[in-house]
N, C-alpha and C. Protein backbone atom coordinates (compact mmCIF):
# COMPACT_ATOMS: atom_id res chain seq x y z
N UNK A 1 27.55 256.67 332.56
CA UNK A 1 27.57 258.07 332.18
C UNK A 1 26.69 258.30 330.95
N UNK A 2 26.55 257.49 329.90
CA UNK A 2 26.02 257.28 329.10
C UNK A 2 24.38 257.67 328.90
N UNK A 3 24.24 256.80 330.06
CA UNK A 3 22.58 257.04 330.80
C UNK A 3 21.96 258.06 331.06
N UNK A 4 23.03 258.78 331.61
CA UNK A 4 22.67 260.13 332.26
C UNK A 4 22.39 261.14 331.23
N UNK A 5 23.46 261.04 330.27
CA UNK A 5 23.47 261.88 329.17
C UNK A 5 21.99 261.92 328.68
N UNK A 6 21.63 260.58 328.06
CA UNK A 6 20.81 260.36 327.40
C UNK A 6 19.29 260.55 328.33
N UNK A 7 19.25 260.39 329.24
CA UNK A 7 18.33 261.04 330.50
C UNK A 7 18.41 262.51 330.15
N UNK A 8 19.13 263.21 330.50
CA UNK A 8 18.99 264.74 330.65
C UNK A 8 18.74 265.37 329.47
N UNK A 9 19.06 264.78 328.20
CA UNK A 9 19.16 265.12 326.68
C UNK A 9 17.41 265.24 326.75
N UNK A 10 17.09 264.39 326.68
CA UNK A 10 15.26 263.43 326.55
C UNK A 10 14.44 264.43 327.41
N UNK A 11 15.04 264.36 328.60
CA UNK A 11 14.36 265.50 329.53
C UNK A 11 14.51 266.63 329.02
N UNK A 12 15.53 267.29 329.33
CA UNK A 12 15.26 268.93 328.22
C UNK A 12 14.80 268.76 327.20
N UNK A 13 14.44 268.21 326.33
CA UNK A 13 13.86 268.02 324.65
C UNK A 13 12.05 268.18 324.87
N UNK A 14 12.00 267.21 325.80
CA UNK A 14 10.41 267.50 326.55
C UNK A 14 9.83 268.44 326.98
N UNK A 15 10.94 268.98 328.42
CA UNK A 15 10.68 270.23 328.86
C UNK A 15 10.61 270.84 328.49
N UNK A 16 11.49 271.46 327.02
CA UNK A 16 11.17 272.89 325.96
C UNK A 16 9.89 272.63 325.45
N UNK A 17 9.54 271.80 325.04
CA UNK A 17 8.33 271.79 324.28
C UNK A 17 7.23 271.51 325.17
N UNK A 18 7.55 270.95 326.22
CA UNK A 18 6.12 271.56 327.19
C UNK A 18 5.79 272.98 327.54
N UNK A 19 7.15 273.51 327.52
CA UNK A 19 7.13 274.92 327.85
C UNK A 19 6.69 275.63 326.81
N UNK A 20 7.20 275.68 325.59
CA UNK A 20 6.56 275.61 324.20
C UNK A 20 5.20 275.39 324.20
N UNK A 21 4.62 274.18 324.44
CA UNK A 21 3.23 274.25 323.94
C UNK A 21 2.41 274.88 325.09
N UNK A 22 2.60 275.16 326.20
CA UNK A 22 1.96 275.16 327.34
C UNK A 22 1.71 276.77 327.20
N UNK A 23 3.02 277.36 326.63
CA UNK A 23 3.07 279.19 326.36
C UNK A 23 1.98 279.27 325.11
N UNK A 24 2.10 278.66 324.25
CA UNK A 24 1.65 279.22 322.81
C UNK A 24 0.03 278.56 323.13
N UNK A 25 -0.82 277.78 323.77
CA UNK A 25 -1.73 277.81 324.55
C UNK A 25 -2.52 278.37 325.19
N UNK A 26 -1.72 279.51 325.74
CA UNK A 26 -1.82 280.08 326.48
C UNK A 26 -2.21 279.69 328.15
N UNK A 27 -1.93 278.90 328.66
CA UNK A 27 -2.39 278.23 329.80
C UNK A 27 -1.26 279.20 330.99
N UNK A 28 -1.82 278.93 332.24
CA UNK A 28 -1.76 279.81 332.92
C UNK A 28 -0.47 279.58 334.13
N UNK A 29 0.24 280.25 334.51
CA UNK A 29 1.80 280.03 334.65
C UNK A 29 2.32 279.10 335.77
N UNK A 30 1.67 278.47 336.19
CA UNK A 30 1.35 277.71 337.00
C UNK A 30 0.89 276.66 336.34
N UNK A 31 0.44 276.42 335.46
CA UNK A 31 0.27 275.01 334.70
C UNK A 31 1.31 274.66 334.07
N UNK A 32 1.73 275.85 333.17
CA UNK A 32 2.79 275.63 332.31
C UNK A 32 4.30 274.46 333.60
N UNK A 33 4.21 275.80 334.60
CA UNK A 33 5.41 274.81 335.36
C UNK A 33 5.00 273.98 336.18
N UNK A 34 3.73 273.54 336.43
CA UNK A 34 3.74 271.74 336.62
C UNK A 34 4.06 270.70 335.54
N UNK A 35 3.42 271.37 334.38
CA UNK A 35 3.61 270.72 333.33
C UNK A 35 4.98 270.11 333.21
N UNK A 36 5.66 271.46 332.89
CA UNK A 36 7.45 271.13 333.30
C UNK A 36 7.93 270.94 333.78
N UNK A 37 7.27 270.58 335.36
CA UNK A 37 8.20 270.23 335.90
C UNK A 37 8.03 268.20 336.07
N UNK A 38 6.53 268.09 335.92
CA UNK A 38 5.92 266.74 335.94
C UNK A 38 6.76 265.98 334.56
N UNK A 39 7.13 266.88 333.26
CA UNK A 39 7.63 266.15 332.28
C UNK A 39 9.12 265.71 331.94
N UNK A 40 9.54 266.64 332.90
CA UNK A 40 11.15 266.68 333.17
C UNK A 40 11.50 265.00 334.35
N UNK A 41 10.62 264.81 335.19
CA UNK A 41 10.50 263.47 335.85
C UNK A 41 10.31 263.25 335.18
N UNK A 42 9.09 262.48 334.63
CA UNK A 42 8.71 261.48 333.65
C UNK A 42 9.96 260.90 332.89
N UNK A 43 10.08 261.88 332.08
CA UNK A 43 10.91 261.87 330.52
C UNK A 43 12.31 261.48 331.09
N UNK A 44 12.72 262.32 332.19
CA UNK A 44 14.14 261.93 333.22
C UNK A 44 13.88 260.42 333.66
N UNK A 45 13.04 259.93 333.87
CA UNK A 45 13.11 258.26 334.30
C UNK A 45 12.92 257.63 332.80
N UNK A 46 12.68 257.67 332.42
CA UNK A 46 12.08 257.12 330.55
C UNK A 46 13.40 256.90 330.24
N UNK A 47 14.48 258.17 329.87
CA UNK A 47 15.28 258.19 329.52
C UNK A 47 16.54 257.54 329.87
N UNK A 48 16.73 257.51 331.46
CA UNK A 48 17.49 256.35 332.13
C UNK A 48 17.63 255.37 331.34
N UNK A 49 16.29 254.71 331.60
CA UNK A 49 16.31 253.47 331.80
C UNK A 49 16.43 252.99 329.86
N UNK A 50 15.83 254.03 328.88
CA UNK A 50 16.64 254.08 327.54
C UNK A 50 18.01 253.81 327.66
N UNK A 51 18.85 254.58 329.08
CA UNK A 51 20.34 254.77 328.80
C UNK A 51 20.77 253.10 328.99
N UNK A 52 20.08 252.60 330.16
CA UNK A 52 20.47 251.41 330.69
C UNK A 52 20.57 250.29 329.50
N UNK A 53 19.23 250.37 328.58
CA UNK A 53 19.34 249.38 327.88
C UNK A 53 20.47 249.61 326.53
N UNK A 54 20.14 250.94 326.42
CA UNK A 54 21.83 251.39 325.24
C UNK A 54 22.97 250.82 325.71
N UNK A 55 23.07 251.36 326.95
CA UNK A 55 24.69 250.97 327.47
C UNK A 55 24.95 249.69 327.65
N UNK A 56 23.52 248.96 327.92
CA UNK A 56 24.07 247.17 327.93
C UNK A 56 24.32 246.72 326.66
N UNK A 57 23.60 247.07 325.42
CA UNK A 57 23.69 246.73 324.56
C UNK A 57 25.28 247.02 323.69
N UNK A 58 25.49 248.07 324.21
CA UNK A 58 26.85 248.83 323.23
C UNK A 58 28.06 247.59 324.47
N UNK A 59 28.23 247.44 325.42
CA UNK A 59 28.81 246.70 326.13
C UNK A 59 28.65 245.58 325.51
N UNK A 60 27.36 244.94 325.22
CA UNK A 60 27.62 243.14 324.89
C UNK A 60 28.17 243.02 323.55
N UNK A 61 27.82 244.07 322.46
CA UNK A 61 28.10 244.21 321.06
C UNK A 61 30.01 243.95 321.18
N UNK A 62 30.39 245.54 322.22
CA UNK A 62 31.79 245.49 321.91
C UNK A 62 32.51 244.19 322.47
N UNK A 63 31.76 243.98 323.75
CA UNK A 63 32.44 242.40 323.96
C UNK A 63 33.07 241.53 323.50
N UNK A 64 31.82 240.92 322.55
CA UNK A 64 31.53 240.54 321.37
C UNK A 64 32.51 240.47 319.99
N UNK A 65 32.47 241.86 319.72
CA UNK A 65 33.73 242.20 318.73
C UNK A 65 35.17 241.72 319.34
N UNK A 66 35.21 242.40 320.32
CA UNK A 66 36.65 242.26 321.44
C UNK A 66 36.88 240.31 320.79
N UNK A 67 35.82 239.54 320.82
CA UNK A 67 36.40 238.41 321.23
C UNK A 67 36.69 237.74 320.33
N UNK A 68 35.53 238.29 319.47
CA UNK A 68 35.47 238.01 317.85
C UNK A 68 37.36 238.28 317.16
N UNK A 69 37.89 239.32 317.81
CA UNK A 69 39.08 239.79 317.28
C UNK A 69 40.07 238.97 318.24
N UNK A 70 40.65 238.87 319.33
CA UNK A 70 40.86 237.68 320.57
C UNK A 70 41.16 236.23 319.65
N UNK A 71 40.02 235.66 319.11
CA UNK A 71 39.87 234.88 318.39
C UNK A 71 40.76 235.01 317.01
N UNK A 72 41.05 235.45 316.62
CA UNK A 72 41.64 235.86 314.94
C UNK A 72 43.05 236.10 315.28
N UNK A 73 43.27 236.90 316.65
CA UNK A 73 44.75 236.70 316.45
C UNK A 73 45.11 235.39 317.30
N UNK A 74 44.65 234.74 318.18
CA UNK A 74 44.97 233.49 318.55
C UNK A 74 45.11 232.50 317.34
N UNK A 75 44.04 232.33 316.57
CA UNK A 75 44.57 231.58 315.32
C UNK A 75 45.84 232.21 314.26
N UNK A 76 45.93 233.58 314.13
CA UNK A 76 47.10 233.94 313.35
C UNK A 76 48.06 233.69 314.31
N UNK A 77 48.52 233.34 315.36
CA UNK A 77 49.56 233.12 316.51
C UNK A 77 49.87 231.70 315.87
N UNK A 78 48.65 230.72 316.09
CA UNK A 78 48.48 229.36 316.30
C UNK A 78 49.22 228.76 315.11
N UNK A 79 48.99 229.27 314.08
CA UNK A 79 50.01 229.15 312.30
C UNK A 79 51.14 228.79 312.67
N UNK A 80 51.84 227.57 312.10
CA UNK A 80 53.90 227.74 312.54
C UNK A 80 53.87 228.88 310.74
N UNK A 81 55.01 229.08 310.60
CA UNK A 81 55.47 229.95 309.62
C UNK A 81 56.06 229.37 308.71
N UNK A 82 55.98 229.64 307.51
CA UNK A 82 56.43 228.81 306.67
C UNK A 82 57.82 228.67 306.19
N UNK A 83 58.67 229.41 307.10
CA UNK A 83 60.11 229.74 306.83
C UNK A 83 60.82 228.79 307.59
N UNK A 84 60.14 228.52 309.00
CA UNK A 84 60.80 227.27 310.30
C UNK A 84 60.22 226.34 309.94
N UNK A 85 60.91 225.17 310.16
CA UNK A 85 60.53 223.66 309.38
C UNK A 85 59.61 222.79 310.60
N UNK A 86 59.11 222.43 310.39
CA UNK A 86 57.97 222.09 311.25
C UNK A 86 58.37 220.65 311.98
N UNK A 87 58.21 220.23 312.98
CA UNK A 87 58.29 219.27 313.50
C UNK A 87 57.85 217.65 313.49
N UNK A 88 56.27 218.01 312.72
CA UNK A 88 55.64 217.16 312.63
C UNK A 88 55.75 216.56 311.53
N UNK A 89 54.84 215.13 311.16
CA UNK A 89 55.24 214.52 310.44
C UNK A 89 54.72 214.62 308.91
N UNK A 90 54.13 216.32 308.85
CA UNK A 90 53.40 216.44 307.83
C UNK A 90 54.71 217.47 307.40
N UNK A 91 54.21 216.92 306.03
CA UNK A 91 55.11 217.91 305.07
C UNK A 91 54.68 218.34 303.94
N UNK A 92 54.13 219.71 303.46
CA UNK A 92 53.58 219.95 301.98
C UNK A 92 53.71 219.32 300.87
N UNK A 93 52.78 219.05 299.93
CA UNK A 93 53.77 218.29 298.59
C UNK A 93 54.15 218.89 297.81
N UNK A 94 55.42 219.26 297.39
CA UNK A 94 56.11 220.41 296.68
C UNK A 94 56.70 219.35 295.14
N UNK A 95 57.85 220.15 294.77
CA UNK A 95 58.48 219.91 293.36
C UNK A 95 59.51 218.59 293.95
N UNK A 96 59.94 219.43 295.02
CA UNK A 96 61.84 218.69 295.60
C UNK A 96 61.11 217.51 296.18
N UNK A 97 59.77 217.56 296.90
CA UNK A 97 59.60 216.01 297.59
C UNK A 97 58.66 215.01 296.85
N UNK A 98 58.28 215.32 295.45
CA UNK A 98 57.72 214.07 294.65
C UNK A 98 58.54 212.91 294.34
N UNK A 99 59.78 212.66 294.41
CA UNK A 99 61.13 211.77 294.45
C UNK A 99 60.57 211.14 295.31
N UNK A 100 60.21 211.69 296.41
CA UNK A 100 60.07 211.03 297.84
C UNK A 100 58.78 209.86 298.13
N UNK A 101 57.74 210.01 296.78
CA UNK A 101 56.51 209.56 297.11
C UNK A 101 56.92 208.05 297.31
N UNK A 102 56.67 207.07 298.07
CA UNK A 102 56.62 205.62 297.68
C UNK A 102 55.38 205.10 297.56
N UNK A 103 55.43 204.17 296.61
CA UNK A 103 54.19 203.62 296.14
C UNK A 103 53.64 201.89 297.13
N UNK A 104 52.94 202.04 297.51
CA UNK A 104 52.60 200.98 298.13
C UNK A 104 52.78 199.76 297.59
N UNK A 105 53.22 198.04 298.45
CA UNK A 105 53.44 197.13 297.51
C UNK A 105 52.55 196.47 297.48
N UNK A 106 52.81 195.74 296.42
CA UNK A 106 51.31 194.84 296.43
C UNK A 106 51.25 193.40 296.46
């Protein structure tokens, strides 16, 4: 939809000002509307295919972001919490578990 917009926008923007320059010219009324009508194609395919490459681009960008964000909460998920005691055999080194250190023998 995007495309289209941006097609028909491009095209009328042309067409006034062909019509525009073609009047203040003075050229003869029959030129003026080939003119306009030859620039309204033109500018109508130009503009498409402008839309095509906008709309791929705004698609791969948000993708992109989408996954970029996907990513950030999978790792904020992936965190255990620091309130549930963890399973594994790692444990922070705090105040209460320096008692605990043993020193290797030699």
């Amino acid at each position: 939809m995007l495309k289209l917009r941006i097609a028909l926008c491009l095209a009328l923007i042309v067409g006034t000002l062909t019509l525009l320059n073609g009047t203040l010219q003075g050229a003869r009324l029959e030129t003026v509307i080939y003119r306009f009508i030859i620039s309204i194609a033109i500018f109508g395919f130009i503009g498409y295919g402008l839309g095509i490459i906008v709309e791929r681009f705004l698609q791969h960008t948000v993708a992109k972001n989408l996954e970029q964000e996907q990513e950030k909460d999978s790792l904020k998920d992936d965190k255990p919490s620091e309130d549930s005691p963890g399973d594994s055999e790692f444990a922070p080194f705090t105040a209460d578990s320096f008692q605990q250190v043993k020193r290797p023998e030699e």
